[in-house]
N, C-alpha and C. Protein backbone atom coordinates (compact mmCIF):
# COMPACT_ATOMS: atom_id res chain seq x y z
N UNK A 1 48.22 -60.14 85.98
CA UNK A 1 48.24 -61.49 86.50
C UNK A 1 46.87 -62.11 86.30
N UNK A 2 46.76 -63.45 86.18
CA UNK A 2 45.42 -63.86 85.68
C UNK A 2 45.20 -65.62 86.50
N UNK A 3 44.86 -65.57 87.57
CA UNK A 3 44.01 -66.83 88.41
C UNK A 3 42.94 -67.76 87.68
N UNK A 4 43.39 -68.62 87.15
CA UNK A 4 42.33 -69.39 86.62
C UNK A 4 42.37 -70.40 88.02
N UNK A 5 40.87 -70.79 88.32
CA UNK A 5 40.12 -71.63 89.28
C UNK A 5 40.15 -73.09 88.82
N UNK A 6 39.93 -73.66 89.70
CA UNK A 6 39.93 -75.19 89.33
C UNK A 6 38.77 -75.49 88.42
N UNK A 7 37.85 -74.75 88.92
CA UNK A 7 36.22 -74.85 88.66
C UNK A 7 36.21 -74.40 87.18
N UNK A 8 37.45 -73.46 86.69
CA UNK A 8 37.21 -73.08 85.36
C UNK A 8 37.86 -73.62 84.34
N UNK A 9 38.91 -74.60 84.91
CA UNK A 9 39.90 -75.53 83.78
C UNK A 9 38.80 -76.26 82.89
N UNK A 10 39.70 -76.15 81.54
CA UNK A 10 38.90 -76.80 80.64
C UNK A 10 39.31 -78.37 80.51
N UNK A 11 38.57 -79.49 80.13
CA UNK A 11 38.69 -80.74 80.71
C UNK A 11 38.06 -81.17 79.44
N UNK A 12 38.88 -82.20 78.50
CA UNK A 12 39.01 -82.72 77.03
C UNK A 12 39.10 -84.13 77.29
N UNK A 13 37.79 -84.73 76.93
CA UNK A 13 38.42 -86.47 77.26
C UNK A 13 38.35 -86.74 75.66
N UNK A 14 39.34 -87.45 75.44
CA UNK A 14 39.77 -88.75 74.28
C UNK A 14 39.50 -90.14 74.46
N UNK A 15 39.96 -91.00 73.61
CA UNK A 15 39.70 -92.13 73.96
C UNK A 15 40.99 -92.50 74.67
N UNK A 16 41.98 -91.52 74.91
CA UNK A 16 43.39 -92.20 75.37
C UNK A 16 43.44 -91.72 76.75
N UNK A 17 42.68 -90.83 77.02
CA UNK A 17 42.92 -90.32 79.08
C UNK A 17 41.20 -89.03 78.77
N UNK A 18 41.88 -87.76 80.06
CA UNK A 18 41.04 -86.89 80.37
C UNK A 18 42.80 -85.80 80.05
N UNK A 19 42.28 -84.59 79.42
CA UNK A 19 43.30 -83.93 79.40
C UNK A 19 42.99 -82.44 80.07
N UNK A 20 43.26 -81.66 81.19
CA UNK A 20 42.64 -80.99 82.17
C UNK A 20 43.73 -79.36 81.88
N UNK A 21 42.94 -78.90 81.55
CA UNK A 21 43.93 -77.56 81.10
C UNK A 21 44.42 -76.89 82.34
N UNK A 22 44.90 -76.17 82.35
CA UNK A 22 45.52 -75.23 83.58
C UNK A 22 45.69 -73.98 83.01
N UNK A 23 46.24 -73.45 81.86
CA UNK A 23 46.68 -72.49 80.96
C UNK A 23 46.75 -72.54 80.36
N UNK A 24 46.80 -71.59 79.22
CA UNK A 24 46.83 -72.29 77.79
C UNK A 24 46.43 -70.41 77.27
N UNK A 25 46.87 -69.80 75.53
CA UNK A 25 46.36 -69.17 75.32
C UNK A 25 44.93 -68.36 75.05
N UNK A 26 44.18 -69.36 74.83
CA UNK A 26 42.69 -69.11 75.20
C UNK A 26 42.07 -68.86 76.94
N UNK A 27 42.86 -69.66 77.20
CA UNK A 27 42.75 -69.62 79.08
C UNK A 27 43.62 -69.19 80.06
N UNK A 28 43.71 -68.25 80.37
CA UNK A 28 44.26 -66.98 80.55
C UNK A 28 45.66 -66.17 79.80
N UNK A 29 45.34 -66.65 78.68
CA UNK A 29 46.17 -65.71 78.24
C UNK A 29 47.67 -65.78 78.09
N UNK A 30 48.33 -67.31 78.36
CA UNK A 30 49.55 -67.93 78.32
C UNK A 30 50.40 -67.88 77.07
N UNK A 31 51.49 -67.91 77.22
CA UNK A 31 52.42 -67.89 76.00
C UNK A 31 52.53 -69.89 75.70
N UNK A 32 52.49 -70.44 76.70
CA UNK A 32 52.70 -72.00 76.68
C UNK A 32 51.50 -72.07 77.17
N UNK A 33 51.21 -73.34 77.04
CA UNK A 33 49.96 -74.31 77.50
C UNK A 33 50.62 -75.19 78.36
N UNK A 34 49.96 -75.53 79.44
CA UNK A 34 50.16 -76.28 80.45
C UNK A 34 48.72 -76.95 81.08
N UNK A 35 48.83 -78.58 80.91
CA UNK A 35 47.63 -79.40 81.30
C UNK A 35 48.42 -80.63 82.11
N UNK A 36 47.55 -81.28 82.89
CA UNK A 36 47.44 -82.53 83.04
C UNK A 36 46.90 -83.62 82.39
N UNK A 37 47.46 -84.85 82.30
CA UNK A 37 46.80 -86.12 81.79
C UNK A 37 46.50 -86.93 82.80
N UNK A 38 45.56 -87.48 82.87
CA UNK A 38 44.62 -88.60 83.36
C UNK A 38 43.99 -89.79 82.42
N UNK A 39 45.09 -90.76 82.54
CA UNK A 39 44.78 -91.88 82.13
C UNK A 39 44.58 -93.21 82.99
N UNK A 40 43.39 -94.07 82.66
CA UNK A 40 42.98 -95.43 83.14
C UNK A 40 44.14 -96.46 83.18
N UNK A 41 44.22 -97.54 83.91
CA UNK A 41 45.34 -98.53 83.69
C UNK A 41 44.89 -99.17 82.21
N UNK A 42 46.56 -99.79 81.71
CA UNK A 42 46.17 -100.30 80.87
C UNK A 42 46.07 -99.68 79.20
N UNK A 43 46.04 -98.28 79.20
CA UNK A 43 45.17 -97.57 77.95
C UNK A 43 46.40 -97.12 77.47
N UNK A 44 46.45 -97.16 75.91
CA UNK A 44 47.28 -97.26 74.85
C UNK A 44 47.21 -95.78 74.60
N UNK A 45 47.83 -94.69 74.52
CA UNK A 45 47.68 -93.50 73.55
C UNK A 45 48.06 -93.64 72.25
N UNK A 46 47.55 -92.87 71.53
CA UNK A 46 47.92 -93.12 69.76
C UNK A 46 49.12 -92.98 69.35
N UNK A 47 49.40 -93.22 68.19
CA UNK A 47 50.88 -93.19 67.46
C UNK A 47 50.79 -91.97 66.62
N UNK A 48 51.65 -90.81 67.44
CA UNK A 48 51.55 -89.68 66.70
C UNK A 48 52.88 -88.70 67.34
N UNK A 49 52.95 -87.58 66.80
CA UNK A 49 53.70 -86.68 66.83
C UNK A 49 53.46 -85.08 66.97
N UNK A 50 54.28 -84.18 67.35
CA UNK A 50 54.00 -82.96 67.59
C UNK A 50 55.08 -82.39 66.68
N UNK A 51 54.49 -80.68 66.05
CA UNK A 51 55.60 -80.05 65.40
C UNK A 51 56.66 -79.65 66.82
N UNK A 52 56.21 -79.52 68.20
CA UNK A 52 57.20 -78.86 68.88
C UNK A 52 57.25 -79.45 69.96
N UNK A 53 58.54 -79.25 70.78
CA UNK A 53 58.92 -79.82 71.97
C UNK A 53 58.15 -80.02 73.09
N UNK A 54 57.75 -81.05 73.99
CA UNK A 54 56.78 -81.14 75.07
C UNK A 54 57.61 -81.39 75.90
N UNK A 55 56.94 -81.10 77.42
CA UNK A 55 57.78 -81.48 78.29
C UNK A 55 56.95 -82.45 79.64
N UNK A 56 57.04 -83.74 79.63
CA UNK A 56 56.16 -84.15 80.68
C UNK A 56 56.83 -84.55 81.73
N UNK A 57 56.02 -84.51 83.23
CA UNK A 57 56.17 -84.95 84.09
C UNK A 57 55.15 -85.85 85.34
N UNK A 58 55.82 -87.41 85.14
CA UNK A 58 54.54 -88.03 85.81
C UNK A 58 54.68 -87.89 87.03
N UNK A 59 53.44 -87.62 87.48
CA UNK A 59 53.04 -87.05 89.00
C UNK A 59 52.58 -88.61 89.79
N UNK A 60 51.93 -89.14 89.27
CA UNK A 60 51.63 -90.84 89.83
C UNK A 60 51.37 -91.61 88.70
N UNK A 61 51.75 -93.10 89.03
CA UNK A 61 51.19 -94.06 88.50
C UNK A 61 52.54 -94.01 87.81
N UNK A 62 52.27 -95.10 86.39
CA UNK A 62 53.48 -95.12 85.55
C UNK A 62 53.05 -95.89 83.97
N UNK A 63 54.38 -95.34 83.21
CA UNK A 63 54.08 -95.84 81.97
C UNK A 63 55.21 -96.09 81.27
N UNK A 64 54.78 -96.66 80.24
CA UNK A 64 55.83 -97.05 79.39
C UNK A 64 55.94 -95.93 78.34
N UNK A 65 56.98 -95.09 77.58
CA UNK A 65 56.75 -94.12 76.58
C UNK A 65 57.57 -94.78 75.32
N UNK A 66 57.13 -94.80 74.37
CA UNK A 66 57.85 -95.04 72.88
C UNK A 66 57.85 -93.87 72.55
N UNK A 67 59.42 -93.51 72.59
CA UNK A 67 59.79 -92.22 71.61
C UNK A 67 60.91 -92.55 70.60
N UNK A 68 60.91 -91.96 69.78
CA UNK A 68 61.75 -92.11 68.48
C UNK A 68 62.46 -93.50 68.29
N UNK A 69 61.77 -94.74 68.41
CA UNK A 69 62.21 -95.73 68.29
C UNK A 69 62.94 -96.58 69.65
N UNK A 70 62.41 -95.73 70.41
CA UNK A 70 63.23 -96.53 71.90
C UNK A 70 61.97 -96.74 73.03
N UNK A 71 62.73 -97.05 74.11
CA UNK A 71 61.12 -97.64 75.00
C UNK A 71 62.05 -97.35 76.60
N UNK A 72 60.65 -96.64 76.93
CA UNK A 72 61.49 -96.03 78.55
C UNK A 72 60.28 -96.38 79.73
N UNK A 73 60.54 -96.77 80.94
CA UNK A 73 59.53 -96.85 81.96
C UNK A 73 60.04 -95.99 82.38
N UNK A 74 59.07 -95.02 83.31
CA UNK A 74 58.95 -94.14 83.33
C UNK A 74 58.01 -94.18 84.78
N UNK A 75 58.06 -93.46 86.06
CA UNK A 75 56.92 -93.54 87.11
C UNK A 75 56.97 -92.52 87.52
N UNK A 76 56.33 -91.92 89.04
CA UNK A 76 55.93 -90.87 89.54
C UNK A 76 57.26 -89.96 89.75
N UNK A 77 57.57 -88.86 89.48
CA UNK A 77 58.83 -88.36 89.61
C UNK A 77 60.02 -88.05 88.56
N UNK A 78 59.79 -89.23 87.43
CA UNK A 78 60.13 -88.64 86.20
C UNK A 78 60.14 -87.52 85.33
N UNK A 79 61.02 -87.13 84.61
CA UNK A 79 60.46 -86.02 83.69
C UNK A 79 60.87 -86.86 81.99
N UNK A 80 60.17 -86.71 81.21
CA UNK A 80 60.71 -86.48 79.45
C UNK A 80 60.43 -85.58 78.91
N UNK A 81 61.47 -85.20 78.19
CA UNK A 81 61.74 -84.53 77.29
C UNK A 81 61.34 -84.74 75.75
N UNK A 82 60.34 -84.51 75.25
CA UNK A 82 60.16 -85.02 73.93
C UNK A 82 60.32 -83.94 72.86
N UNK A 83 61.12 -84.70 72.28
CA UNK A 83 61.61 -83.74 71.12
C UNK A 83 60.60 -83.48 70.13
N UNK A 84 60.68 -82.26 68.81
CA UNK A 84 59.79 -82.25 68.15
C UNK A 84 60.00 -83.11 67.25
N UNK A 85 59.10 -83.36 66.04
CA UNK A 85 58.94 -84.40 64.75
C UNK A 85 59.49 -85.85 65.49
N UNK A 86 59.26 -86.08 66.36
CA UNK A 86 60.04 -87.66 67.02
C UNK A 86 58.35 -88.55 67.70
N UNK A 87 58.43 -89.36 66.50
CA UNK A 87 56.92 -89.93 66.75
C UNK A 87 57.05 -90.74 68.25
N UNK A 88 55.92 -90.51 69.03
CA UNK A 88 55.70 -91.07 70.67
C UNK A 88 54.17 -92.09 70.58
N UNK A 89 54.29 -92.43 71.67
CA UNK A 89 53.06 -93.15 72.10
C UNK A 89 53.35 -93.41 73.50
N UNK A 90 52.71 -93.17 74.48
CA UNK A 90 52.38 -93.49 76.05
C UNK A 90 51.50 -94.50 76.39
N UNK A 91 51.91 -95.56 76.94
CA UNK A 91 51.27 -96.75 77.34
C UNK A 91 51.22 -96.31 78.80
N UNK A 92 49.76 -96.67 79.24
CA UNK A 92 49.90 -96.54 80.65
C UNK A 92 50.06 -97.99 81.65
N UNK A 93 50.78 -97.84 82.92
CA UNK A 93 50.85 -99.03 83.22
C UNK A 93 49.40 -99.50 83.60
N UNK A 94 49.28 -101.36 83.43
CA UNK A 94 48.12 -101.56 83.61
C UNK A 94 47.28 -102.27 84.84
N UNK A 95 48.73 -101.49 86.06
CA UNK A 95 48.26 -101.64 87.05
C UNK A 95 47.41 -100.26 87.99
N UNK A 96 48.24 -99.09 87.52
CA UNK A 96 48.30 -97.93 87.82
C UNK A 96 47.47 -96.96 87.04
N UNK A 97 48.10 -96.94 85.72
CA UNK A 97 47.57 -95.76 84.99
C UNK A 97 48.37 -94.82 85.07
N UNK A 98 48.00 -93.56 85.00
CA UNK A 98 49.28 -92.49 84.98
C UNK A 98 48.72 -90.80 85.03
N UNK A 99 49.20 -90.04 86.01
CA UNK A 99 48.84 -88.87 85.69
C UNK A 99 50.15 -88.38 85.49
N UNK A 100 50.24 -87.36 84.54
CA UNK A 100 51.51 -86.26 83.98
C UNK A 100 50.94 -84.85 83.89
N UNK A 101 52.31 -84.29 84.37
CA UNK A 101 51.50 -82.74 83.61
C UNK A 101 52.70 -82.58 82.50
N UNK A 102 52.27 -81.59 81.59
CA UNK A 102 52.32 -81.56 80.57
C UNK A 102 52.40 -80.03 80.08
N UNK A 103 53.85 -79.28 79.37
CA UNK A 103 53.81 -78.10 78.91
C UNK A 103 54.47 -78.27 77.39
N UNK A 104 53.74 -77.30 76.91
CA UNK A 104 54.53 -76.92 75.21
C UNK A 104 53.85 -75.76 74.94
N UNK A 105 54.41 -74.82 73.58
CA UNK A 105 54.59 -73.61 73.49
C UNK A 105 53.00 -73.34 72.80
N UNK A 106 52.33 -72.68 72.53
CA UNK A 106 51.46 -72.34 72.02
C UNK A 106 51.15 -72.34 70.84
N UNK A 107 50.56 -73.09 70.48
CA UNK A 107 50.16 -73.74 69.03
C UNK A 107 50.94 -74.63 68.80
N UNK A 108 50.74 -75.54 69.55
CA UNK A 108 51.78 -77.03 69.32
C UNK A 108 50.98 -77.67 68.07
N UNK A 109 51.56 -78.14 67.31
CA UNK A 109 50.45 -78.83 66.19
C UNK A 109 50.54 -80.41 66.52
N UNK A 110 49.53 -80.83 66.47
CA UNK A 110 49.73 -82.54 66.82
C UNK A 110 49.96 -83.22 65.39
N UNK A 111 50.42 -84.32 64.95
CA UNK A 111 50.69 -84.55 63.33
C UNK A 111 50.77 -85.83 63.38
N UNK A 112 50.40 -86.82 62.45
CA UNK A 112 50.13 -88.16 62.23
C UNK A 112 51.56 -88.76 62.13
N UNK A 113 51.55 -90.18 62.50
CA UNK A 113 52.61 -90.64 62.51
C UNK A 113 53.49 -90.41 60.73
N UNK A 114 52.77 -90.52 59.79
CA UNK A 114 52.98 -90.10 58.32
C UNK A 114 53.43 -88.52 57.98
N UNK A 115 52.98 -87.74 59.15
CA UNK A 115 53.71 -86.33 59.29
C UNK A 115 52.17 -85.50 58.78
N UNK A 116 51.04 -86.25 58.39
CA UNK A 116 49.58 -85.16 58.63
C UNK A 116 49.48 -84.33 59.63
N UNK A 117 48.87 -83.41 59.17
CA UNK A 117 48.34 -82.35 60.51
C UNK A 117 47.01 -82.46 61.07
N UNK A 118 47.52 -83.06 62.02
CA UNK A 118 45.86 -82.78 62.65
C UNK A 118 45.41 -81.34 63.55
N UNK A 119 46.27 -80.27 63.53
CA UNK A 119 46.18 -78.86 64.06
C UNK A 119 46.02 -79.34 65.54
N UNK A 120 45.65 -78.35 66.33
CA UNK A 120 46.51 -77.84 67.82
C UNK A 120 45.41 -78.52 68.26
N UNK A 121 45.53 -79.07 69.36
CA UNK A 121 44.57 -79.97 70.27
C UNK A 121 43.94 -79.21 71.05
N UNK A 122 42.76 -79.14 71.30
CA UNK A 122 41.74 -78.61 72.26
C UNK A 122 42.89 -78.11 73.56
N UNK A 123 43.51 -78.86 74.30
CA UNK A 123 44.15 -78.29 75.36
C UNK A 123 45.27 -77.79 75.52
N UNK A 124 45.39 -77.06 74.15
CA UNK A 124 46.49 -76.60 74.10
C UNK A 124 46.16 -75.49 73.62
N UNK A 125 45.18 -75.05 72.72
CA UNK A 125 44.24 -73.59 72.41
C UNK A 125 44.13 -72.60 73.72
């Protein structure tokens, strides 16, 4: 069994939130990665995609999500389901902002809306 501390989560800011690890294979030793997002009101995340399935759930605040061509609000208590190769983007509301947590399998690859690889994101290592 393996206790990671608050004090030891690893914590990745972008220009789109703060992304706050919890687990992850580098950090203790997880088969999935599991983080939180922390985003500002207002803030756009990029137009991109993953090779594999994510699973979020917003804990407060709220947002708008573009997935595969559709548009969902979304607030505290929600879950999505995002499929893999199905390009997303998370708008946060721009009254609120939005925290989610956030799981997918280990070595999720992140990939350009054009289908580039940009390899596994810091909080997901």
């Amino acid at each position: 069994m393996t206790v990671i501390r608050d004090a030891e989560a690893r914590r990745t800011r972008t220009p789109a939130g703060v992304m706050t690890t919890f687990a992850s294979p580098a950090q203790g030793g997880a088969s999935r990665a599991m983080w939180r997002v922390d985003v500002e009101p207002g803030t756009c995340g990029p137009v991109h995609d993953f090779d594999s399935e994510q699973v979020w759930n917003w804990t407060a605040g709220a947002a708008v999500v573009e997935l595969g061509g559709d548009r969902f609000e979304v607030a505290a208590g929600d879950t999505v389901v995002m499929p893999p190769r199905t390009v997303r983007r998370v708008l946060a509301d721009p009254g609120s902002g939005y925290t989610a947590v956030v799981t997918a399998p280990a070595g999720a690859r992140a990939l350009a809306e054009d289908g580039a690889d940009y390899g596994v994101p810091p909080w997901i290592v």
